[in-house]
Protein backbone atom coordinates (compact mmCIF):
# COMPACT_ATOMS: atom_id res chain seq x y z
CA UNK A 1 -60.97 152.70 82.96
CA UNK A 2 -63.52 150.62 81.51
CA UNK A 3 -63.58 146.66 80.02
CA UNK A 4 -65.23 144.07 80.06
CA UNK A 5 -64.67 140.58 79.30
CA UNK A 6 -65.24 140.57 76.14
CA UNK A 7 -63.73 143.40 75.21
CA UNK A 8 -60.26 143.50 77.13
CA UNK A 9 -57.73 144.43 74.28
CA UNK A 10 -59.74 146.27 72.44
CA UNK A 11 -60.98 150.13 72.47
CA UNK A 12 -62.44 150.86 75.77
CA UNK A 13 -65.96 151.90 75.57
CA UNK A 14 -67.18 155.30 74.78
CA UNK A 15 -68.09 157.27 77.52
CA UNK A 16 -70.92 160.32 78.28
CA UNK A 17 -70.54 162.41 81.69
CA UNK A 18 -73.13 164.31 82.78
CA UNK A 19 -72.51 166.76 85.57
CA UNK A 20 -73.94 169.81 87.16
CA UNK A 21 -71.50 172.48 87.06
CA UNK A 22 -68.20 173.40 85.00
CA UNK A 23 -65.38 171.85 87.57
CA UNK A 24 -67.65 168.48 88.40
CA UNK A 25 -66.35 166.38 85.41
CA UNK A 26 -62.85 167.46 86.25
CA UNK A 27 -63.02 166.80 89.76
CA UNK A 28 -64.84 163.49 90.45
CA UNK A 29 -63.83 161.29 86.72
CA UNK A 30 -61.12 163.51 84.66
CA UNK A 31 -59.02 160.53 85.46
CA UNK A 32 -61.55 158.01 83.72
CA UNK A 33 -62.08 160.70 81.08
CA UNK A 34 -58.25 161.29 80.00
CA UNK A 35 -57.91 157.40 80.40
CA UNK A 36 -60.20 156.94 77.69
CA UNK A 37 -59.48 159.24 75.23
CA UNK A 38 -56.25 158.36 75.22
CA UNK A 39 -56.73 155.23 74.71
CA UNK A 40 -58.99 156.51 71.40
CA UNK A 41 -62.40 156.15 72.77
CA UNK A 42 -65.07 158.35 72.30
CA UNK A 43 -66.07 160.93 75.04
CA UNK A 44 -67.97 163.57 76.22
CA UNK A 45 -69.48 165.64 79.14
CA UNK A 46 -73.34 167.47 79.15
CA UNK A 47 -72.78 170.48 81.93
CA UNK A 48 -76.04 171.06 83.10
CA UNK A 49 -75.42 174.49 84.47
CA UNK A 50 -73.86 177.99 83.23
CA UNK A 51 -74.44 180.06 79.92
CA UNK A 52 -72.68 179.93 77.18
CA UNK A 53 -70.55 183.32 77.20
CA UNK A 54 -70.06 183.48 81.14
CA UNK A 55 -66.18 182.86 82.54
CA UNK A 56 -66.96 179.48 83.88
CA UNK A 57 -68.22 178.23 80.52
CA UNK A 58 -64.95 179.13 78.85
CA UNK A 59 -63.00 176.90 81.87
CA UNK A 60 -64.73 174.36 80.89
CA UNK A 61 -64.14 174.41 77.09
CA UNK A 62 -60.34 174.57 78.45
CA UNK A 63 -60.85 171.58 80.52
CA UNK A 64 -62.13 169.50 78.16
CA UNK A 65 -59.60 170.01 75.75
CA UNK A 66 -57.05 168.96 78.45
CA UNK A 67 -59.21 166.12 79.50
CA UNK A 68 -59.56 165.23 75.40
CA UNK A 69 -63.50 165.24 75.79
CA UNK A 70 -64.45 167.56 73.21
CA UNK A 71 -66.52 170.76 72.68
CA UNK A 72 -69.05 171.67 75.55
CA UNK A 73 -72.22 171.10 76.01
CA UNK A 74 -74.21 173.12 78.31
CA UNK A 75 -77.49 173.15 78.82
CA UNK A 76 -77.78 176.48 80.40
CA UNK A 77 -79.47 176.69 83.19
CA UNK A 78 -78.95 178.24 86.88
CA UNK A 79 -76.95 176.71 89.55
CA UNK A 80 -78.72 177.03 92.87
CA UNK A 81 -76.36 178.93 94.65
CA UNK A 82 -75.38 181.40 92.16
CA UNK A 83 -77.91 183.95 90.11
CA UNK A 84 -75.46 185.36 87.82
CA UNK A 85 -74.65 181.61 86.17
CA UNK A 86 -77.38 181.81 83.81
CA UNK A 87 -79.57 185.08 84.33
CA UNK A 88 -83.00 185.37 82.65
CA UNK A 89 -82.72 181.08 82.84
CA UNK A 90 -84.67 179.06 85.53
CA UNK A 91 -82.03 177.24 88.13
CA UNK A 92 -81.79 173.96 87.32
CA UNK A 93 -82.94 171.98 90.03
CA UNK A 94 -86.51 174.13 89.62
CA UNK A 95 -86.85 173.04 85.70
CA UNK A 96 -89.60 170.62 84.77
CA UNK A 97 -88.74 167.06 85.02
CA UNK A 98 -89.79 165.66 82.04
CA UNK A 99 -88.38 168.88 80.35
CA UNK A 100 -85.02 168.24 81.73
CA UNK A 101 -84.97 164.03 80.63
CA UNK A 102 -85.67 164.92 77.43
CA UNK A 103 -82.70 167.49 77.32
CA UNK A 104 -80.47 164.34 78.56
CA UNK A 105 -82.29 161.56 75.95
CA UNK A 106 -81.65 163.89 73.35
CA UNK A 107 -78.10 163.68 74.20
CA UNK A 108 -77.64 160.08 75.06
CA UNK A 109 -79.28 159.20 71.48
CA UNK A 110 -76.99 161.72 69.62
CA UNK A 111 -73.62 160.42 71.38
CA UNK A 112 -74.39 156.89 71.66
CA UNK A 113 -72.10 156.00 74.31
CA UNK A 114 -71.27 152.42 76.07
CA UNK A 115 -71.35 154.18 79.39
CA UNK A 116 -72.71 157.14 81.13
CA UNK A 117 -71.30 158.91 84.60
CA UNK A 118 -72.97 161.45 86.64
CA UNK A 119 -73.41 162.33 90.14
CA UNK A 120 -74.06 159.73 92.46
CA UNK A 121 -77.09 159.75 94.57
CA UNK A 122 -75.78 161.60 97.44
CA UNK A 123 -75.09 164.35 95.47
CA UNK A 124 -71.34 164.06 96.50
CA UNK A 125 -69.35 164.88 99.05
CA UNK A 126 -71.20 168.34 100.37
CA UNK A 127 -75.04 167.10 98.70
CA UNK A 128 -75.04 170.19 95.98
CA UNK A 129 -79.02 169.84 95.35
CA UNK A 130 -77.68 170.04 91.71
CA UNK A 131 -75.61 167.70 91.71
CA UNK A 132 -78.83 165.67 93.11
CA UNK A 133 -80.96 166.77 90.72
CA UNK A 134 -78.47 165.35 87.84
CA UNK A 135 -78.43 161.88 89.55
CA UNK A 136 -82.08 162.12 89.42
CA UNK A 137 -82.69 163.07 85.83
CA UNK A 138 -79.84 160.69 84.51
CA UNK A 139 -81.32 157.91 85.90
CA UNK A 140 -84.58 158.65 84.48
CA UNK A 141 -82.96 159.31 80.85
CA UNK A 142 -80.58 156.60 80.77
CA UNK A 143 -84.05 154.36 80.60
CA UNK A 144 -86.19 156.72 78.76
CA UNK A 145 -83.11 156.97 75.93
CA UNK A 146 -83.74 153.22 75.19
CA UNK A 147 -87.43 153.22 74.68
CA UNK A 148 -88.60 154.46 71.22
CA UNK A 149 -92.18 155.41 72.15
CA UNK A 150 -90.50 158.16 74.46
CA UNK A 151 -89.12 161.71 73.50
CA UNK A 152 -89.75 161.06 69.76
CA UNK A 153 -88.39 164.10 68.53
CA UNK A 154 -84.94 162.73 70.21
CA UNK A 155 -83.71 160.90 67.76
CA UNK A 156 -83.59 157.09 67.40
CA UNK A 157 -83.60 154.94 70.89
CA UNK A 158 -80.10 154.03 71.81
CA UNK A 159 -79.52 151.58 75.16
CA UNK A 160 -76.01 152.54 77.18
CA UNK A 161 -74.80 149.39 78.71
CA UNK A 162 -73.90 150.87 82.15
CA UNK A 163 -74.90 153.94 84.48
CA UNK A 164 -72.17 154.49 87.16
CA UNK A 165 -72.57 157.18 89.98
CA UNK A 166 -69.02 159.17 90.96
CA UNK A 167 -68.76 158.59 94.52
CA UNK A 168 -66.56 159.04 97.78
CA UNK A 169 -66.58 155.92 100.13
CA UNK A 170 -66.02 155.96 104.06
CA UNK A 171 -62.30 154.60 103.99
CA UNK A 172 -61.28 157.01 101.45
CA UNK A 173 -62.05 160.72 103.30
CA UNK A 174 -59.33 161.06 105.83
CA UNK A 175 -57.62 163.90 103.60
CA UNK A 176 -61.00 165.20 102.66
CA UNK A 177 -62.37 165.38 106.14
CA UNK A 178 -60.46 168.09 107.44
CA UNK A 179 -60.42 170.02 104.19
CA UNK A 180 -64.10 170.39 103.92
CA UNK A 181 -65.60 170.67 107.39
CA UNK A 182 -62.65 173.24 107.95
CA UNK A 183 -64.88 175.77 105.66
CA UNK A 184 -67.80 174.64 107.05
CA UNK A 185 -68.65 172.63 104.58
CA UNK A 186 -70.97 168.84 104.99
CA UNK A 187 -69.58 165.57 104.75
CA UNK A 188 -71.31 162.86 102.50
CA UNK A 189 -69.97 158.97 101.82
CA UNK A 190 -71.15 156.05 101.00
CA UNK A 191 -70.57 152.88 102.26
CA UNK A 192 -67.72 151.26 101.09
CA UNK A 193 -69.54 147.94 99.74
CA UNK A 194 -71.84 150.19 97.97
CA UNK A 195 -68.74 151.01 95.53
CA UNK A 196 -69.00 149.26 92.88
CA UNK A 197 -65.32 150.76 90.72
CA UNK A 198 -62.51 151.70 92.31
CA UNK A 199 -59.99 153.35 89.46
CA UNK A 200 -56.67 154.20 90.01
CA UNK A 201 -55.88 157.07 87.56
CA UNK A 202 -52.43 158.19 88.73
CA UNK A 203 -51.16 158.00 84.83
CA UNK A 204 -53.35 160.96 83.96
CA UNK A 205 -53.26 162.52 87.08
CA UNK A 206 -51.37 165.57 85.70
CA UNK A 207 -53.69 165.89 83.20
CA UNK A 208 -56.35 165.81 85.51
CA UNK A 209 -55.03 168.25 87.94
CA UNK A 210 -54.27 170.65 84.44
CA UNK A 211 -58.17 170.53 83.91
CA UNK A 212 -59.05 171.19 87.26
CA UNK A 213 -56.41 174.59 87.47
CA UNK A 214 -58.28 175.19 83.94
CA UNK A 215 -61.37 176.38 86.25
CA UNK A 216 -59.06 179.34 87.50
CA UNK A 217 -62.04 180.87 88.73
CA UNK A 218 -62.54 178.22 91.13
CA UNK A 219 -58.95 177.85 92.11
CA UNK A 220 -60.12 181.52 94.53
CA UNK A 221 -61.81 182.38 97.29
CA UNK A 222 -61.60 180.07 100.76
CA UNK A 223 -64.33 177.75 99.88
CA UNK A 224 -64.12 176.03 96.25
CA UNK A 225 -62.73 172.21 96.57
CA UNK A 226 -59.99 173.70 93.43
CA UNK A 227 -59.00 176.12 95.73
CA UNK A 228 -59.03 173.73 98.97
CA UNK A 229 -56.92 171.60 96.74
CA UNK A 230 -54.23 173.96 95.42
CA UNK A 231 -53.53 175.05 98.71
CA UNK A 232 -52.72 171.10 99.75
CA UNK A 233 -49.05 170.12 99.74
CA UNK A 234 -48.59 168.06 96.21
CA UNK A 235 -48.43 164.70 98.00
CA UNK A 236 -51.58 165.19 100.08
CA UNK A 237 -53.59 166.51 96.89
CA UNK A 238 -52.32 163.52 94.59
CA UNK A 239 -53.54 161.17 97.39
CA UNK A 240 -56.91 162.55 96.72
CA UNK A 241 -57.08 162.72 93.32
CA UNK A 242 -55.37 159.41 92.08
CA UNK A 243 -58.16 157.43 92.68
CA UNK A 244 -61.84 157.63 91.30
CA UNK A 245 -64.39 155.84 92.90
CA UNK A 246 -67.82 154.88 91.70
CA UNK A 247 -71.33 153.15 92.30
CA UNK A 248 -73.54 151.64 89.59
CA UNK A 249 -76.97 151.53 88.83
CA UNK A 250 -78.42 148.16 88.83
CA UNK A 251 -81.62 148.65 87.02
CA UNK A 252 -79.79 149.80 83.77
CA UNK A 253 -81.02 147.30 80.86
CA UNK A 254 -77.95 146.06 79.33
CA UNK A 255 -77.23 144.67 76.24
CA UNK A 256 -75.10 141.12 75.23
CA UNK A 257 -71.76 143.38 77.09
CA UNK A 258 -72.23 145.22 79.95
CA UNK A 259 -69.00 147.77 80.12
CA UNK A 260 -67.66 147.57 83.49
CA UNK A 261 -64.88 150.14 85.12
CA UNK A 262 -62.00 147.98 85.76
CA UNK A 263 -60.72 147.69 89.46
């Protein structure tokens, strides 16, 4: 949920995610996502990885539509650990930097949004060098988007007010301890004073949960967090999942209001 002083009663602010993979947006803010288009703001999500016309790009058209964020839009490339996500298409964390900031700037500047979320700089819970690599460029284009002697075939220089990172702090991983390090899987958290939102999104958690199920791929196999999840008792999965957590960049230029995710 995101207000600010200024803006309390009105519209919240329009909101861009940018994630790695199909399943990300769903997973770490489909509670802040529902929230807001429900309450009529704009929103959308830039996947960075998987072609358009493989299964996983399909579940994520489906989640959106749950989540109320719109048409897809993928950029196509190759997730790290998987060939077949993209073939003929460099992996994403190998594509040139610049190349990759402009993809995002050209975004930003089409959308327009208040506020953009991504991966924060841990890469998440297990450190997906992806999900890395989308912290990294986001930061970058979140600048470069304001600055109209950059990317000038991106369309005109647009300033978001505030960057947040979609986190997991220390005190809130008991649940997801077990769950990942039982499949082997690392363990990454940030320090709770380093969160700067904490968002309780229990009255879309339904809806979140429906977008997550909508990536039925990931919802086999022993290893996915979907699948970790569905396999949870309902109480213990709705104790993770109420409640989204998030840092915030603090070099982002703001403008007169600075949107702020509401405690």
């Amino acid at each position: 949920m995101a207000t600010s002083a200024s803006t309390t009663g009105s519209a919240l602010p329009s909101l861009l995610g940018v994630f790695a993979h199909p399943d990300d947006e769903s997973l770490l803010a489909g509670g802040v996502l529902a929230q807001h288009a429900a309450a009529g703001a704009r929103t959308t999500v830039v996947t960075a990885t998987w072609a358009q016309g493989t299964t996983r790009a399909a579940e994520l058209a489906a989640a959106l539509t749950v989540l109320g964020a719109g048409e897809p839009r993928l950029l196509g490339y190759g997730d790290a650990r998987n060939p077949s996500s993209a073939p003929g298409r460099p992996r994403w964390c190998e594509v040139d930097l610049d190349d990759a900031v402009a993809q995002i700037v050209a975004h930003i500047r089409q959308f327009r949004p208040d506020v953009v979320v991504t991966h924060d700089a841990l890469g998440q819970l297990t450190g997906h060098p992806d999900h890395r690599r989308t912290h990294q460029v986001v930061l970058l284009a979140v600048e470069a988007a304001g600055i109209g002697r950059l990317h000038l075939g991106a369309g005109e220089p647009w300033r978001t007010s505030s960057l947040y990172g979609a986190t997991h702090p220390h005190s809130a991983i008991g649940d997801l301890e077990p769950l990942l390090t039982g499949v082997g899987k690392t363990l990454l958290s940030m320090e709770d004073k380093d969160v700067a939102a904490t968002v309780d999104v229990t009255p879309w958690l339904a809806q979140k949960w429906t977008a997550i199920c909508s990536h039925t791929s990931q919802l086999e196999g022993q290893r996915p967090l979907p699948a970790l999840l569905a396999r949870l008792d309902e109480a213990t999965r709705d104790r993770i999942l109420a409640t989204e957590y998030f840092t915030r960049a603090g070099a982002v230029p703001a403008p007169a209001v600075s949107h702020v995710l509401s405690l």
